[in-house]
PDB file of N, CA and C in Angstrom:
ATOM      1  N   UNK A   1      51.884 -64.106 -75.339  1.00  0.00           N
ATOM      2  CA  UNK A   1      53.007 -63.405 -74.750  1.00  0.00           C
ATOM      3  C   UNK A   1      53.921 -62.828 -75.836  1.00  0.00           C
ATOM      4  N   UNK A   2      53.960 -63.742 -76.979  1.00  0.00           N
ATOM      5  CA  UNK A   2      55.122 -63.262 -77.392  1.00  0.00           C
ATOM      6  C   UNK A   2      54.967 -62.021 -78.407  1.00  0.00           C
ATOM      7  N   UNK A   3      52.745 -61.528 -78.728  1.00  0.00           N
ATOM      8  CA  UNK A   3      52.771 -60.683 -79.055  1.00  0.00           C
ATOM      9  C   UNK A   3      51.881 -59.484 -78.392  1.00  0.00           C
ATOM     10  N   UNK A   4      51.517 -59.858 -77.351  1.00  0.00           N
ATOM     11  CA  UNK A   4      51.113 -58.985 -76.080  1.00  0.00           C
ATOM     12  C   UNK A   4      52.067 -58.238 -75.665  1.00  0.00           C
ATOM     13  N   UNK A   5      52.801 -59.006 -74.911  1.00  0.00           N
ATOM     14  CA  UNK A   5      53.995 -58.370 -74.222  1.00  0.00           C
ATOM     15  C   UNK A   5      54.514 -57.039 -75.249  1.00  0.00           C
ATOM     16  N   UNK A   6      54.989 -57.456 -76.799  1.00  0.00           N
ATOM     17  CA  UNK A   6      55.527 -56.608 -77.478  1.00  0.00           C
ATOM     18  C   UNK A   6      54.925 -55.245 -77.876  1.00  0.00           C
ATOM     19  N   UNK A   7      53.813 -55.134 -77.574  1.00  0.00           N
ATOM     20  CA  UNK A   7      52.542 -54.401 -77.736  1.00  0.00           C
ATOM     21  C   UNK A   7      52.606 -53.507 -76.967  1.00  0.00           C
ATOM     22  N   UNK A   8      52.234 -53.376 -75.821  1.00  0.00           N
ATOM     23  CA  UNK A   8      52.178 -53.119 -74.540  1.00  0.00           C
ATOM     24  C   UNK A   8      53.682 -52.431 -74.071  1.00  0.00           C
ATOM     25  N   UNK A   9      54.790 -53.058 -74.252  1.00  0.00           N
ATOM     26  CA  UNK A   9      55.886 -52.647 -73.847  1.00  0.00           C
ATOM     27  C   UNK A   9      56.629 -51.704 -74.564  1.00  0.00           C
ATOM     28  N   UNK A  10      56.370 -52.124 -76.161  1.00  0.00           N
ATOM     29  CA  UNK A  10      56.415 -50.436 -77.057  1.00  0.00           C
ATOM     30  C   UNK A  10      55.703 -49.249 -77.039  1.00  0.00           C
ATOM     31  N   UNK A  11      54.456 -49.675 -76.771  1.00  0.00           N
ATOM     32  CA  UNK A  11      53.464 -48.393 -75.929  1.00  0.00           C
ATOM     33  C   UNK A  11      54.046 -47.364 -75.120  1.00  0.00           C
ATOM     34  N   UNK A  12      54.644 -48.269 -74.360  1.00  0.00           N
ATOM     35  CA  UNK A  12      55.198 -47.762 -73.017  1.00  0.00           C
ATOM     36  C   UNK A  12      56.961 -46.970 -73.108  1.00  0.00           C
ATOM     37  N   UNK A  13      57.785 -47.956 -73.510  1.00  0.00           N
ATOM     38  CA  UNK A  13      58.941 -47.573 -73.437  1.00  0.00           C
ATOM     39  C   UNK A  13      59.070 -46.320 -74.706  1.00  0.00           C
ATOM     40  N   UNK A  14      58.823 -46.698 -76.074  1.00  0.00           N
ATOM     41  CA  UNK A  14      59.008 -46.125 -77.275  1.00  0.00           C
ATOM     42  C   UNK A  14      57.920 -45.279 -77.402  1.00  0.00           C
ATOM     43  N   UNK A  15      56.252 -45.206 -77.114  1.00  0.00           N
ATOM     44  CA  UNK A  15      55.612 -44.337 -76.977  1.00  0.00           C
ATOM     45  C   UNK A  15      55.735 -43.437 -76.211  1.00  0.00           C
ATOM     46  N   UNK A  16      55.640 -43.705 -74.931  1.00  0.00           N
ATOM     47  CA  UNK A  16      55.177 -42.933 -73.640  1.00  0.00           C
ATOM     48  C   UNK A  16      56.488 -41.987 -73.277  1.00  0.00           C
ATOM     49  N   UNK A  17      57.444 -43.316 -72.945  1.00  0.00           N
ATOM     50  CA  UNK A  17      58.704 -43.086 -72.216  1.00  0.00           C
ATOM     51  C   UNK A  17      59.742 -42.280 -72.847  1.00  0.00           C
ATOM     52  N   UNK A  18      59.804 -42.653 -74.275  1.00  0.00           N
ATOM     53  CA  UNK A  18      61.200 -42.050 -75.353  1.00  0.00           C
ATOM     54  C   UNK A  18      60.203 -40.623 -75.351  1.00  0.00           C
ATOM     55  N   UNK A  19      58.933 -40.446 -75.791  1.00  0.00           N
ATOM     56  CA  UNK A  19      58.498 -39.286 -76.154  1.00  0.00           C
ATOM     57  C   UNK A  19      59.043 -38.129 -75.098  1.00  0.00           C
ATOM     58  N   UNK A  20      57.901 -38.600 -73.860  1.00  0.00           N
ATOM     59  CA  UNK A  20      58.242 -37.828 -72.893  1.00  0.00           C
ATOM     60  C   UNK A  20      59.779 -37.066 -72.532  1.00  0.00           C
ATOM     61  N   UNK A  21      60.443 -37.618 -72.789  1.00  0.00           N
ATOM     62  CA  UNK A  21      62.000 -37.887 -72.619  1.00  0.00           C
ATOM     63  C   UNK A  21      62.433 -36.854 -73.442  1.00  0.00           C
ATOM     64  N   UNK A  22      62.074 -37.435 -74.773  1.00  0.00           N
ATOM     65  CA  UNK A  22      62.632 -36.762 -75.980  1.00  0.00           C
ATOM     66  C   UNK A  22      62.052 -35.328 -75.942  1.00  0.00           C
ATOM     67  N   UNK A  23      60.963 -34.846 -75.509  1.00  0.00           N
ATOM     68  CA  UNK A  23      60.536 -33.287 -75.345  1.00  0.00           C
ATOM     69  C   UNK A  23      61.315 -32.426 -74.696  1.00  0.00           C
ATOM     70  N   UNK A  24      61.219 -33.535 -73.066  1.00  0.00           N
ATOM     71  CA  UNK A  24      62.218 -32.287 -72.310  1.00  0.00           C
ATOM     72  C   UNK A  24      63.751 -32.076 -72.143  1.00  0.00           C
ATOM     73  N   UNK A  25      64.371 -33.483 -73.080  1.00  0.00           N
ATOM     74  CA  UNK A  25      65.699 -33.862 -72.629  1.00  0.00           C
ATOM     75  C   UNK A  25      66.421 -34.046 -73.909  1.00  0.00           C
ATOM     76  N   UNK A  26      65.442 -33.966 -75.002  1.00  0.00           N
ATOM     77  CA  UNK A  26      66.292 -33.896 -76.499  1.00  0.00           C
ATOM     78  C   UNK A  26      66.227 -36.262 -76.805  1.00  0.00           C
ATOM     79  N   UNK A  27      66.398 -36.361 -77.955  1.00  0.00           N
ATOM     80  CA  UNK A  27      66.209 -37.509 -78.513  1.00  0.00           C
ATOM     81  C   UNK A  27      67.470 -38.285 -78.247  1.00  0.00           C
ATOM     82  N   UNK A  28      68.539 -38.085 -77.524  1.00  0.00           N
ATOM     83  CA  UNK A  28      69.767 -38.632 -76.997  1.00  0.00           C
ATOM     84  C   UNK A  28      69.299 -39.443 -76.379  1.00  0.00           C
ATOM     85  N   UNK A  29      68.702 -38.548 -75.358  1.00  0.00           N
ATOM     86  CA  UNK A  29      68.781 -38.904 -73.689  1.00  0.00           C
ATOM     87  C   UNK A  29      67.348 -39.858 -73.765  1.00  0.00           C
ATOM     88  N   UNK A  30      66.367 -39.618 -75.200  1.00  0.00           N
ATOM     89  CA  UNK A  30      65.264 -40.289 -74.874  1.00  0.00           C
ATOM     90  C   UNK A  30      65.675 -41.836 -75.417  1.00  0.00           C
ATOM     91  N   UNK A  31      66.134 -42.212 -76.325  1.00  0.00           N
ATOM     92  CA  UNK A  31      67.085 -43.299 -77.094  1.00  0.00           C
ATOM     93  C   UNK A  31      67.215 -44.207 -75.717  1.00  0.00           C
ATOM     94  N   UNK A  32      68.502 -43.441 -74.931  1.00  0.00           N
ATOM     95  CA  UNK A  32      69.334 -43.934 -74.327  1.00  0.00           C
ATOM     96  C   UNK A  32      68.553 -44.259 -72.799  1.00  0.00           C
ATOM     97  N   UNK A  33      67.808 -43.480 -72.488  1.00  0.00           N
ATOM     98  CA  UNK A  33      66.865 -44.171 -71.072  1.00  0.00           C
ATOM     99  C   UNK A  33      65.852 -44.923 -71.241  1.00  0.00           C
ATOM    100  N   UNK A  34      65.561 -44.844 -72.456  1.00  0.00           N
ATOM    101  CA  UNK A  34      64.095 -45.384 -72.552  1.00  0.00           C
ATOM    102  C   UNK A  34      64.943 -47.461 -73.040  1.00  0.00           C
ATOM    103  N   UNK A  35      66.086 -47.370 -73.441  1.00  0.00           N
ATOM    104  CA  UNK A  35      66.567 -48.816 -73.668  1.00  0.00           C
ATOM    105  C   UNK A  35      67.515 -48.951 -72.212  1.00  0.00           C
ATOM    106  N   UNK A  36      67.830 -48.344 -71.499  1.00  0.00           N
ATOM    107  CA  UNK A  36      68.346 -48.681 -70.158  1.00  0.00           C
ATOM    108  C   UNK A  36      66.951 -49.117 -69.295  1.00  0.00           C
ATOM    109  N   UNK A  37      66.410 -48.490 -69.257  1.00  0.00           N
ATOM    110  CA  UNK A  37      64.507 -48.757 -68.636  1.00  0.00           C
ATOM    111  C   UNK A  37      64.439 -49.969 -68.675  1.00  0.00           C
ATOM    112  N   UNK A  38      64.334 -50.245 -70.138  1.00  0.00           N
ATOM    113  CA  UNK A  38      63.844 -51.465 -70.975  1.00  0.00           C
ATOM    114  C   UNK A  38      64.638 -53.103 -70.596  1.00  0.00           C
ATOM    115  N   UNK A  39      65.655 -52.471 -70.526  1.00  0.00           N
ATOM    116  CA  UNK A  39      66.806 -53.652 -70.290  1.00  0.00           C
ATOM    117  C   UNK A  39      66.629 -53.880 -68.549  1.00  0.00           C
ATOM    118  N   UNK A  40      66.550 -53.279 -67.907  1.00  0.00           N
ATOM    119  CA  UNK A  40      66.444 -53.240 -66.334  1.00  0.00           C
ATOM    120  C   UNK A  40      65.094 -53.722 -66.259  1.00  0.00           C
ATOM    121  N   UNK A  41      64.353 -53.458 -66.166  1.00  0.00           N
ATOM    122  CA  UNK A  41      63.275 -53.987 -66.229  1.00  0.00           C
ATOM    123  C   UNK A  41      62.956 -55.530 -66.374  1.00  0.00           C
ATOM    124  N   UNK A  42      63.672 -55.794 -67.065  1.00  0.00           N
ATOM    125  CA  UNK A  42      63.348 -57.348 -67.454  1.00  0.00           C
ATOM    126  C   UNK A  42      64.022 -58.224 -66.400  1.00  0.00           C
ATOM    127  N   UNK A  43      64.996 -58.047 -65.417  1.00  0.00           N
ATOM    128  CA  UNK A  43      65.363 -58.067 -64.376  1.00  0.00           C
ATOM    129  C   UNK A  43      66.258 -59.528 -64.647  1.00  0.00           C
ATOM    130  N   UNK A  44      67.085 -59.644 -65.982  1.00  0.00           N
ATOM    131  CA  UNK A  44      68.046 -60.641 -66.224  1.00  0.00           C
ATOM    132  C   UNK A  44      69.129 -60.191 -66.249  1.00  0.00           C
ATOM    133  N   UNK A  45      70.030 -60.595 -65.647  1.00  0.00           N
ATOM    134  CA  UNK A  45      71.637 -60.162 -65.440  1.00  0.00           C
ATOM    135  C   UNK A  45      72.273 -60.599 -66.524  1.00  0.00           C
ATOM    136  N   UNK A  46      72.082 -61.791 -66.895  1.00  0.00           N
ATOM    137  CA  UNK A  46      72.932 -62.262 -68.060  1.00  0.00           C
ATOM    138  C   UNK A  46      72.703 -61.584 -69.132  1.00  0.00           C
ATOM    139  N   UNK A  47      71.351 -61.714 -69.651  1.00  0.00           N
ATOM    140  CA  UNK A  47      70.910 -61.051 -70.764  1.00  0.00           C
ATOM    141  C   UNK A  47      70.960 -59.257 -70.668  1.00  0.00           C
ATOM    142  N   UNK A  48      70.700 -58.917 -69.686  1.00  0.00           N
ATOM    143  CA  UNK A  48      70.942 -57.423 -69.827  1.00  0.00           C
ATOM    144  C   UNK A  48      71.274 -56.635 -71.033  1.00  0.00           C
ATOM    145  N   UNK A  49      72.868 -56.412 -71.559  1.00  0.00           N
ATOM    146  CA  UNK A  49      73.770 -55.710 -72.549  1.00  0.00           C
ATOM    147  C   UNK A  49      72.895 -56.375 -73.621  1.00  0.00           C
ATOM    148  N   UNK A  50      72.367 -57.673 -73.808  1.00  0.00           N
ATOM    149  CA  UNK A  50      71.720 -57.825 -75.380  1.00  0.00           C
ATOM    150  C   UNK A  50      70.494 -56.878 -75.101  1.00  0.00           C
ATOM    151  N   UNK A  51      69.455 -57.418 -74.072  1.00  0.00           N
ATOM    152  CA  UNK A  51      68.136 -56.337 -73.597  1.00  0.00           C
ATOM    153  C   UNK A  51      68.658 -54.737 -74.607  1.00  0.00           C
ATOM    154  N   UNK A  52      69.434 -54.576 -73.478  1.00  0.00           N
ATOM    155  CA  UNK A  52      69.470 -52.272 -73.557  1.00  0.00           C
ATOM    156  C   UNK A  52      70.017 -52.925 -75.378  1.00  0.00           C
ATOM    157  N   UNK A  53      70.702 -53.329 -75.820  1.00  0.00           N
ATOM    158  CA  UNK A  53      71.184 -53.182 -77.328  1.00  0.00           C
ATOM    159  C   UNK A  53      69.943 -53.335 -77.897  1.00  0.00           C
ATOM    160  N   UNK A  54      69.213 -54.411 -77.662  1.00  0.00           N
ATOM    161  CA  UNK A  54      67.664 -54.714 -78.346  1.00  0.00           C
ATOM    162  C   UNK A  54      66.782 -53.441 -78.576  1.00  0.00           C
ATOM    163  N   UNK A  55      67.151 -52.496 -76.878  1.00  0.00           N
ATOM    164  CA  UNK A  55      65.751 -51.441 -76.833  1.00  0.00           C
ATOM    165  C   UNK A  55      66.777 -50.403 -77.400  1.00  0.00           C
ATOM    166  N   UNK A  56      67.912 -50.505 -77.876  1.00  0.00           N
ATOM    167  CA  UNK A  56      68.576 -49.453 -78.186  1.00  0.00           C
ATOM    168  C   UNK A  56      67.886 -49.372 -80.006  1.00  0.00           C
ATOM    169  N   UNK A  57      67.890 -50.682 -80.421  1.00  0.00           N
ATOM    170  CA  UNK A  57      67.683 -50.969 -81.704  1.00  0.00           C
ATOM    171  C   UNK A  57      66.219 -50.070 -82.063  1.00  0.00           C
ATOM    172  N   UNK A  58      65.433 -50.496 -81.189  1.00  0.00           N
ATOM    173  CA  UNK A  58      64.058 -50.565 -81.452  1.00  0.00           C
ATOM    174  C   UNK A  58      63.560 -48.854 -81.167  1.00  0.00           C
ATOM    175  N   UNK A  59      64.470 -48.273 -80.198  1.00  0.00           N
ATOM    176  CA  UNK A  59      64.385 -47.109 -79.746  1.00  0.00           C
ATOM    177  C   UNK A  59      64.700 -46.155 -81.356  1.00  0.00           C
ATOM    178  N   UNK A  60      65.699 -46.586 -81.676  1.00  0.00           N
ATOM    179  CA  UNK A  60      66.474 -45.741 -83.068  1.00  0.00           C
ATOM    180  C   UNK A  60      65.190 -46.318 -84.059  1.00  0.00           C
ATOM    181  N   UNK A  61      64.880 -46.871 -84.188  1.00  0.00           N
ATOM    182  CA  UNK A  61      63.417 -47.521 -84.540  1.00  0.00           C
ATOM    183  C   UNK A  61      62.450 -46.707 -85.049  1.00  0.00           C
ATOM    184  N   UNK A  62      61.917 -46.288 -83.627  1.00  0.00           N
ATOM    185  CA  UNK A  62      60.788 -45.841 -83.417  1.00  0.00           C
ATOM    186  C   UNK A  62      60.919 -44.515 -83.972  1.00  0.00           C
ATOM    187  N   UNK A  63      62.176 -43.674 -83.535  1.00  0.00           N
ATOM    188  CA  UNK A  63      62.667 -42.274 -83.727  1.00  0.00           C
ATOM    189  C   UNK A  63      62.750 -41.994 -85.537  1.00  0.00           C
ATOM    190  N   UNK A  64      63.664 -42.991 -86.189  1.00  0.00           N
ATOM    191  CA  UNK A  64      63.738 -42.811 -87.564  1.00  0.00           C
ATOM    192  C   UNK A  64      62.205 -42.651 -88.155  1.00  0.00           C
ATOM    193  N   UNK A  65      61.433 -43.275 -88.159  1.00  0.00           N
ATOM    194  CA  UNK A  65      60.643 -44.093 -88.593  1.00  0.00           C
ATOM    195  C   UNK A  65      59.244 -43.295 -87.587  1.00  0.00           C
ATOM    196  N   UNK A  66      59.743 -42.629 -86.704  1.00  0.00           N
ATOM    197  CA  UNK A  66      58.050 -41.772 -86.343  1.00  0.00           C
ATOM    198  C   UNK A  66      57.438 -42.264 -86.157  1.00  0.00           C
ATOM    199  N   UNK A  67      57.032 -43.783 -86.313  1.00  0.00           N
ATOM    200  CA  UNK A  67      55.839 -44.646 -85.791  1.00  0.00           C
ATOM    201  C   UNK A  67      56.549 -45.915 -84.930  1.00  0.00           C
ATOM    202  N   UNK A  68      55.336 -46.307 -84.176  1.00  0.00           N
ATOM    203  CA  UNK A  68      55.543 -47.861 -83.183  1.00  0.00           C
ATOM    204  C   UNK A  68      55.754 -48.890 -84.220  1.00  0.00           C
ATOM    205  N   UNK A  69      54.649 -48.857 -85.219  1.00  0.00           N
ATOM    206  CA  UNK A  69      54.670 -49.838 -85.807  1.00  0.00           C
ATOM    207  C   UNK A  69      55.922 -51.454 -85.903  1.00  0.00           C
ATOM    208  N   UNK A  70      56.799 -50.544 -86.473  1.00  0.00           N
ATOM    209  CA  UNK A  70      58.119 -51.317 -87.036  1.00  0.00           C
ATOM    210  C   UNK A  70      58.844 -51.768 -85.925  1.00  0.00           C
ATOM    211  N   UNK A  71      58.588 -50.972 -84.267  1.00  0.00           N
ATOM    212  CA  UNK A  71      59.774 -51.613 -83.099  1.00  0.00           C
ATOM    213  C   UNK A  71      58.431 -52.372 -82.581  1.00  0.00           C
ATOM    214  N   UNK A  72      57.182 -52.603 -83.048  1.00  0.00           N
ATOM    215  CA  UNK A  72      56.658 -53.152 -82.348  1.00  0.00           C
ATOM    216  C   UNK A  72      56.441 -54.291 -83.428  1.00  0.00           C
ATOM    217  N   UNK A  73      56.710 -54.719 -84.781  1.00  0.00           N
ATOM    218  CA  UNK A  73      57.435 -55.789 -85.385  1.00  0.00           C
ATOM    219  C   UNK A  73      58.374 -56.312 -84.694  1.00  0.00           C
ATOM    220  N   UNK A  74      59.698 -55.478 -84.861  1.00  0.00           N
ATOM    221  CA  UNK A  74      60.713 -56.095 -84.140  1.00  0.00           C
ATOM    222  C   UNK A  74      60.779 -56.810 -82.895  1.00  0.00           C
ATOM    223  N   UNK A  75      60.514 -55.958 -82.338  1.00  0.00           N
ATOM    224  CA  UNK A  75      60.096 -56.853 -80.578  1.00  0.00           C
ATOM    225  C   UNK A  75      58.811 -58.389 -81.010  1.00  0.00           C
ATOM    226  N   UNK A  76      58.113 -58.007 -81.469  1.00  0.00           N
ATOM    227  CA  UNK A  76      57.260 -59.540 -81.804  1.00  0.00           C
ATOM    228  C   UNK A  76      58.575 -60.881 -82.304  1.00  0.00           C
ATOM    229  N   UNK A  77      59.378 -60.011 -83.452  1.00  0.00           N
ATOM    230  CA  UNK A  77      60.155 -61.060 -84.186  1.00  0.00           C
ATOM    231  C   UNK A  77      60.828 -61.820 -83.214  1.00  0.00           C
ATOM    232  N   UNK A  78      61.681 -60.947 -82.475  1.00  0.00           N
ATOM    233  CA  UNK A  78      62.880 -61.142 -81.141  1.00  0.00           C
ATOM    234  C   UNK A  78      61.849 -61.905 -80.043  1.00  0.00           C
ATOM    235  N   UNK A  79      60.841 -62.047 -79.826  1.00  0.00           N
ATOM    236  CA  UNK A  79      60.537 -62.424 -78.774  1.00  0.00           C
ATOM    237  C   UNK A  79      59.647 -64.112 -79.403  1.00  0.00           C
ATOM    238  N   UNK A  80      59.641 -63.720 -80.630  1.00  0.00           N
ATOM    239  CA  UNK A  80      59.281 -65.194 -81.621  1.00  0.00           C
ATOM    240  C   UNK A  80      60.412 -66.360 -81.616  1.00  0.00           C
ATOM    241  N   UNK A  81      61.605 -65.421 -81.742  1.00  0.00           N
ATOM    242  CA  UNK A  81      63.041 -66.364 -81.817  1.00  0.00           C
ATOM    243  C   UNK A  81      63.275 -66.674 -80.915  1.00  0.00           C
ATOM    244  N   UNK A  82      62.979 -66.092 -79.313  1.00  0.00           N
ATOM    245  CA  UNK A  82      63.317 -66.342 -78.418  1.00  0.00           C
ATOM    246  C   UNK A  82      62.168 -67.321 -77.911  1.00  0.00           C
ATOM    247  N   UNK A  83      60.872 -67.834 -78.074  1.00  0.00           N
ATOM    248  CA  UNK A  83      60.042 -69.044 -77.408  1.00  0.00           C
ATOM    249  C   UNK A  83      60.479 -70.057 -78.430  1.00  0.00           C
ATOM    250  N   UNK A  84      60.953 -69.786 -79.774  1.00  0.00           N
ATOM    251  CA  UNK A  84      60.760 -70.749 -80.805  1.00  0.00           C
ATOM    252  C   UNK A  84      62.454 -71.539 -80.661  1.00  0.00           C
ATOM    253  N   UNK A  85      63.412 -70.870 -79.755  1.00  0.00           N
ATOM    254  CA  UNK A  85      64.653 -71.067 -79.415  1.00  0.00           C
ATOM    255  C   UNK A  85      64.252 -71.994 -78.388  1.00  0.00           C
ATOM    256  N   UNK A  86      63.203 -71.803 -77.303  1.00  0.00           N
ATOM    257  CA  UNK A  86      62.893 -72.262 -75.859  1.00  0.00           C
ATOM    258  C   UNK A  86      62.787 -73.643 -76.412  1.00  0.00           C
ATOM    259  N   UNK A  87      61.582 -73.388 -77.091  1.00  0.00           N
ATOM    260  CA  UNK A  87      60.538 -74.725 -77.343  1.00  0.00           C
ATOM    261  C   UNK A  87      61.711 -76.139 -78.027  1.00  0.00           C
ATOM    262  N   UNK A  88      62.685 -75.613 -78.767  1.00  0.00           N
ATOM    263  CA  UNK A  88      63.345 -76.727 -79.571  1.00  0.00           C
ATOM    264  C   UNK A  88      64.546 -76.924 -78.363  1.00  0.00           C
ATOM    265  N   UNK A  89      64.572 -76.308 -77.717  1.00  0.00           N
ATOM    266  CA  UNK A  89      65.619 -76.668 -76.561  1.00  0.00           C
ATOM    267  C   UNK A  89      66.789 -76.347 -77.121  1.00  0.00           C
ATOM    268  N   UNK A  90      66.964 -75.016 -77.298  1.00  0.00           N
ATOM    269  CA  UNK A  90      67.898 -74.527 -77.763  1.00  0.00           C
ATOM    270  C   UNK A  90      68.443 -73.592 -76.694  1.00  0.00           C
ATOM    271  N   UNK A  91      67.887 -72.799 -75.831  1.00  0.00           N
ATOM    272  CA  UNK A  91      67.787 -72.014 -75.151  1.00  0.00           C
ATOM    273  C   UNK A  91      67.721 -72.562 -73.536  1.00  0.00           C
TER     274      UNK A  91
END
């Protein structure tokens, strides 16, 4: 999960979603929906505002940087801290 999920979901949001976005709507609007998407999606109320900041991160990411690669690091790291937070009962 914690490096599936990250895989798969940068595909989608930062590949598919920011691209698409970013063609017809300019790299603002692709940034900014493609980490609102991202954050909704995950369907946590509490966590939300960290979520969209996370896909906001990873979004500016992907854009600087022209490749998945590095937001699809990031998302592995964040989602490492977050089972490795679970597991010690931190979380």
């Amino acid at each position: 999960m914690a490096v599936a999920a990250p895989l798969f979901e940068e595909l989608f949001y930062r590949g598919l979603w920011l691209r698409a976005v970013e063609r017809r709507w300019g790299t603002g609007w692709a940034v900014v929906t493609s980490s609102l998407v991202f954050g909704l999606i995950h369907f946590q109320v509490y966590d939300l505002p960290a979520l969209i900041g996370f896909g906001l991160v990873v979004a500016v990411l992907a854009v600087r940087t022209g490749r998945l690669g590095p937001a699809i690091w990031a998302h592995v790291a964040f989602n490492l801290t977050a089972v490795i937070s679970l597991l010690a009962g931190m979380g």
